[in-house]
Protein backbone atom coordinates (compact mmCIF):
# COMPACT_ATOMS: atom_id res chain seq x y z
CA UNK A 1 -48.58 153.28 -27.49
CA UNK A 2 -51.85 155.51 -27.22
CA UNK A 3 -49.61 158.59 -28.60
CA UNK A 4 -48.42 156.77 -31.43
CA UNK A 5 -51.73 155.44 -32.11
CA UNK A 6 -52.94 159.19 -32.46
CA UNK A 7 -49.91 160.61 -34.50
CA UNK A 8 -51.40 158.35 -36.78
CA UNK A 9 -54.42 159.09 -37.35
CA UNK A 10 -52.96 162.50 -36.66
CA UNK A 11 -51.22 162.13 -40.08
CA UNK A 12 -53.85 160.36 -42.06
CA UNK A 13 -55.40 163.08 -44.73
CA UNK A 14 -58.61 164.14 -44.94
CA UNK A 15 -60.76 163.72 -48.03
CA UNK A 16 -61.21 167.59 -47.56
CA UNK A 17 -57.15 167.89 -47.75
CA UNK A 18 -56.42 165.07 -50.33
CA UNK A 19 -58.50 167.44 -52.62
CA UNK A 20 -57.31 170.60 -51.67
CA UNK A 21 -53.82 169.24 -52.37
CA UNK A 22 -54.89 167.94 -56.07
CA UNK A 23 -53.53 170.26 -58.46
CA UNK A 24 -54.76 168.70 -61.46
CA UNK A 25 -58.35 167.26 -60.50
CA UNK A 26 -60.03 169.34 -57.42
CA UNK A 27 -63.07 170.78 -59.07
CA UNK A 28 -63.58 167.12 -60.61
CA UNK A 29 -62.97 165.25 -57.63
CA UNK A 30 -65.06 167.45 -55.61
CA UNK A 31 -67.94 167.25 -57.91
CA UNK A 32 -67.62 163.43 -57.95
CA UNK A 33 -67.10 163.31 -54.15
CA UNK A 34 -70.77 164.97 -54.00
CA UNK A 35 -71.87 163.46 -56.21
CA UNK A 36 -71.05 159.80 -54.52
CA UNK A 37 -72.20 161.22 -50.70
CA UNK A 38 -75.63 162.07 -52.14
CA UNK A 39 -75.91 158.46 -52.25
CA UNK A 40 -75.52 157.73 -48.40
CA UNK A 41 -72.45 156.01 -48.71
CA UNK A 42 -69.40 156.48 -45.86
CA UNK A 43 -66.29 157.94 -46.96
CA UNK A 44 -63.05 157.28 -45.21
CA UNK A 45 -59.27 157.45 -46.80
CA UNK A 46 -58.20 154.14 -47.83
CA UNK A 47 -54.92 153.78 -49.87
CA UNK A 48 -54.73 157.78 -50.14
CA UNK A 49 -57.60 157.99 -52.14
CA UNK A 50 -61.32 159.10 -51.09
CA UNK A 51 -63.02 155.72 -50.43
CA UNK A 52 -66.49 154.45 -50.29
CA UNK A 53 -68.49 151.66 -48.44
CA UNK A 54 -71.86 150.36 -47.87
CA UNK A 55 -72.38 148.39 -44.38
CA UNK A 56 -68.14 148.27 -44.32
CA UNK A 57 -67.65 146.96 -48.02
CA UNK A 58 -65.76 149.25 -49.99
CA UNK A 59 -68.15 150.12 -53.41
CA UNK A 60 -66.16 152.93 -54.96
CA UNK A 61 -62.79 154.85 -54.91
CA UNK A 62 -62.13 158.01 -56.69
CA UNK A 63 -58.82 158.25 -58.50
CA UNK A 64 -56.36 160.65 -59.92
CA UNK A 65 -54.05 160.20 -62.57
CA UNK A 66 -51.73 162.83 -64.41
CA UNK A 67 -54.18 162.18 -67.81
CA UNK A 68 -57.69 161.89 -66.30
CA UNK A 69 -59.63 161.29 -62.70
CA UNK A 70 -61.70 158.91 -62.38
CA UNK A 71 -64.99 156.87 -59.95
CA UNK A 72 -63.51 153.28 -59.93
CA UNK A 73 -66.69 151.04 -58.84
CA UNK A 74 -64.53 147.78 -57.03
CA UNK A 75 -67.25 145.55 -58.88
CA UNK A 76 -67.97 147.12 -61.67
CA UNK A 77 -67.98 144.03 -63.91
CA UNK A 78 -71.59 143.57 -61.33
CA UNK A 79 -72.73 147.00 -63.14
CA UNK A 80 -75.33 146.96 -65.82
CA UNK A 81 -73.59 149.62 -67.88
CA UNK A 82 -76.25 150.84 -70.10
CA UNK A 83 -75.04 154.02 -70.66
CA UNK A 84 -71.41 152.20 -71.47
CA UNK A 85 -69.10 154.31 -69.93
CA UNK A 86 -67.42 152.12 -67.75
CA UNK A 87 -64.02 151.00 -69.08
CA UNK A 88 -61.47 148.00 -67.46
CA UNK A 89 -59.15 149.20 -65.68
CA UNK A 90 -55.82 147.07 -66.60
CA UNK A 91 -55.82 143.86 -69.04
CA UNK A 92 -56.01 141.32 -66.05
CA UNK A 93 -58.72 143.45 -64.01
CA UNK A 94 -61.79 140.60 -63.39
CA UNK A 95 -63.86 142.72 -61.37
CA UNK A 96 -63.20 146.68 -61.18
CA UNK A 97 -64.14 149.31 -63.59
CA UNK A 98 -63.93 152.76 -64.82
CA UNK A 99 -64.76 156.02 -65.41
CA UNK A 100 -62.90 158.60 -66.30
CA UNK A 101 -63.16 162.27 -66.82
CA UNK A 102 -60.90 164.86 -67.97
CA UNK A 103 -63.43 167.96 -67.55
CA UNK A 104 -66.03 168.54 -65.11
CA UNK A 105 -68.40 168.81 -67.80
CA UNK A 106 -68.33 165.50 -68.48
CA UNK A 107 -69.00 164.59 -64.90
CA UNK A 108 -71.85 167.47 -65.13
CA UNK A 109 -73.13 165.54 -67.91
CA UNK A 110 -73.43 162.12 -66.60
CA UNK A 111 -74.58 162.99 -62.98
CA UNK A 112 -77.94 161.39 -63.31
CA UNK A 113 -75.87 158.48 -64.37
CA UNK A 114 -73.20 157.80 -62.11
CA UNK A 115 -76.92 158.21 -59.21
CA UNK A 116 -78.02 155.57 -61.06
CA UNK A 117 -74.67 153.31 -61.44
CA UNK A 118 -73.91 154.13 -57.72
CA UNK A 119 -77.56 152.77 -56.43
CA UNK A 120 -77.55 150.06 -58.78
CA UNK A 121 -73.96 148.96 -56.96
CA UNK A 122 -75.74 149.56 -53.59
CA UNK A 123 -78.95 146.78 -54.54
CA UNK A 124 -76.00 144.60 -55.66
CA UNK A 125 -74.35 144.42 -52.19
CA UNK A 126 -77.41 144.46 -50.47
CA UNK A 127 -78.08 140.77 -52.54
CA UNK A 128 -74.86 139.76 -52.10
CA UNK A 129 -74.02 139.48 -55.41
CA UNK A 130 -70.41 138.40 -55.87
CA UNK A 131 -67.60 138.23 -58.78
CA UNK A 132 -66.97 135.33 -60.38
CA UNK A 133 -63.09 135.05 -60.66
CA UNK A 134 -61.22 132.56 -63.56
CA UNK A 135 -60.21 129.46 -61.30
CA UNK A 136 -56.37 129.64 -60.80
CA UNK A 137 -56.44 126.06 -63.43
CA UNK A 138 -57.60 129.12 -66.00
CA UNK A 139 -55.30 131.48 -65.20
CA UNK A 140 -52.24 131.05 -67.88
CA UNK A 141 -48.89 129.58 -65.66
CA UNK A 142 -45.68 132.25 -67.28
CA UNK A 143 -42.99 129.37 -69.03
CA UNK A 144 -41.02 131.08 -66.61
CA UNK A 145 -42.71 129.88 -63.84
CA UNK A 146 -43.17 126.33 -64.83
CA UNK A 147 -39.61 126.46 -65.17
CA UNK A 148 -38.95 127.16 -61.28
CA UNK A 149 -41.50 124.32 -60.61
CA UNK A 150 -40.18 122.09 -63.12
CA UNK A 151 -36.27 122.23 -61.28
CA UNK A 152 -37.45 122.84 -57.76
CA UNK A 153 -40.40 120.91 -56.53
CA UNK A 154 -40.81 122.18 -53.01
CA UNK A 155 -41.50 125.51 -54.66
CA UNK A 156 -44.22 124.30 -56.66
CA UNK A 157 -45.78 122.75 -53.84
CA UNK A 158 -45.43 126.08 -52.02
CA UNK A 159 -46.80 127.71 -54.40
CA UNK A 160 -49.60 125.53 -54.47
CA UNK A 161 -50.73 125.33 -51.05
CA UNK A 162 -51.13 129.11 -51.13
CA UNK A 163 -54.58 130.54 -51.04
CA UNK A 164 -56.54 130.91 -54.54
CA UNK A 165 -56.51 134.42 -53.88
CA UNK A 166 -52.57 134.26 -53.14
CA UNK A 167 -51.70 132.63 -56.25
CA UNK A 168 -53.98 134.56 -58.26
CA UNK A 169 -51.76 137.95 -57.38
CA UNK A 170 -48.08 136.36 -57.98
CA UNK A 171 -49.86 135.00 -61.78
CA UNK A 172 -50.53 138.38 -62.36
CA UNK A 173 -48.21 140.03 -60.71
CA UNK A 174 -45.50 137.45 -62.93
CA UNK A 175 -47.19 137.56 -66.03
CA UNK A 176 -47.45 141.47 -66.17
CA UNK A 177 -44.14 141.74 -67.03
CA UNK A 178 -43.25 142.29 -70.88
CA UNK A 179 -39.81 140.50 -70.71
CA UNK A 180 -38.63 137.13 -69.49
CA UNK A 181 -35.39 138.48 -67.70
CA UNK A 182 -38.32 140.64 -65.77
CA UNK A 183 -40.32 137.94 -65.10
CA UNK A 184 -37.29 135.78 -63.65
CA UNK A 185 -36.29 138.30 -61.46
CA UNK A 186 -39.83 138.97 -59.53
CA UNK A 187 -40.42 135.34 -59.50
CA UNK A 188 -37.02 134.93 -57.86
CA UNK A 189 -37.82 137.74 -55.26
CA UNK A 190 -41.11 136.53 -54.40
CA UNK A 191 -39.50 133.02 -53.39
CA UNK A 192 -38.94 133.60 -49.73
CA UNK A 193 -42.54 135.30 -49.77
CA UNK A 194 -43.91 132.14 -51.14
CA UNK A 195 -41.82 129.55 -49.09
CA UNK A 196 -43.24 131.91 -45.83
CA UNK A 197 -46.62 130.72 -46.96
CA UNK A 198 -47.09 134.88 -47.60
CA UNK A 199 -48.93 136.71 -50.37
CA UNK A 200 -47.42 139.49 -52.49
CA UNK A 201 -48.57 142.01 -50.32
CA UNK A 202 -48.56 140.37 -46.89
């Protein structure tokens, strides 16, 4: 069990050889990455990305995409943005944002910046400031959906005795999808998930 244990972390990346594998992005990402450590905050891996915390709450992750790279602040709805350069990240984000860079002159150009976006983010977790997410009542039910519910009732009271949090995910996750036929299908999949009392990524 110990051996297996340390294969794994064994076969986790570094940050040092996430970068170094980056074709598109490593002089960005490394400028970012010191950029973010001048700060104080720890850096681990987390979902193959270099990840940030402040007393174990993740603050930051820096991400790489085929068109840009980019510091993704996990509450940056929290931010200030004066200098407004922080972007959402997907149509039904409520509390991450963005920013992206395509040079590392641009990063070179906001450094004093992103300091000051990072350290306000710091002062916000150290008040505990929080996100205030749309109630699941707000959150628009797919036809779809209320379909399911409307010819199967112990799914809708599945559904419904799932955590806020839960429920939030399979809206989203549901309503993402641009066509109906789509939307049936993942709705159909997630059934057993749902009936288990399990989350979409549980």
């Amino acid at each position: 069990m110990l051996n297996q244990r340390e294969n794994i972390i064994k076969m986790k990346p570094t940050v040092e050889e996430l970068i170094a594998k980056n074709k598109n992005w490593k002089e960005e990402l490394t400028k970012l990455r010191s950029i973010v450590l001048s700060c104080g905050l720890t850096e681990e891996v987390k979902w193959y990305q270099p990840c940030y915390s402040y007393n174990g709450k993740n603050l930051i992750i820096l991400g790489s995409f085929k068109e840009y790279c980019g510091m993704n602040f996990f509450k940056g709805v929290l931010l200030k943005d004066e200098k407004k350069i922080l972007q959402k990240i997907g149509e039904n984000t409520q509390s991450a944002k963005i920013i992206k860079f395509t040079n590392v002159q641009q990063i070179n150009d906001l450094e004093g910046a992103l300091k000051d976006y990072i350290k306000e983010m710091i002062e916000l977790e150290k008040s505990g400031a929080k996100v205030t997410f749309k109630k699941i009542e707000e959150q628009k039910i797919p036809e779809e959906l209320e379909e399911f519910f409307n010819q199967d009732k112990n799914f809708e009271n599945a559904f419904k005795t799932l955590t806020p949090g839960r429920q939030r995910a399979y809206l989203l996750h549901f309503s993402s999808a641009k066509q109906s036929t789509t939307r049936i299908a993942r709705i159909e999949r997630a059934k057993p998930q749902i009936f288990a009392g399990k989350g979409l990524n549980d």
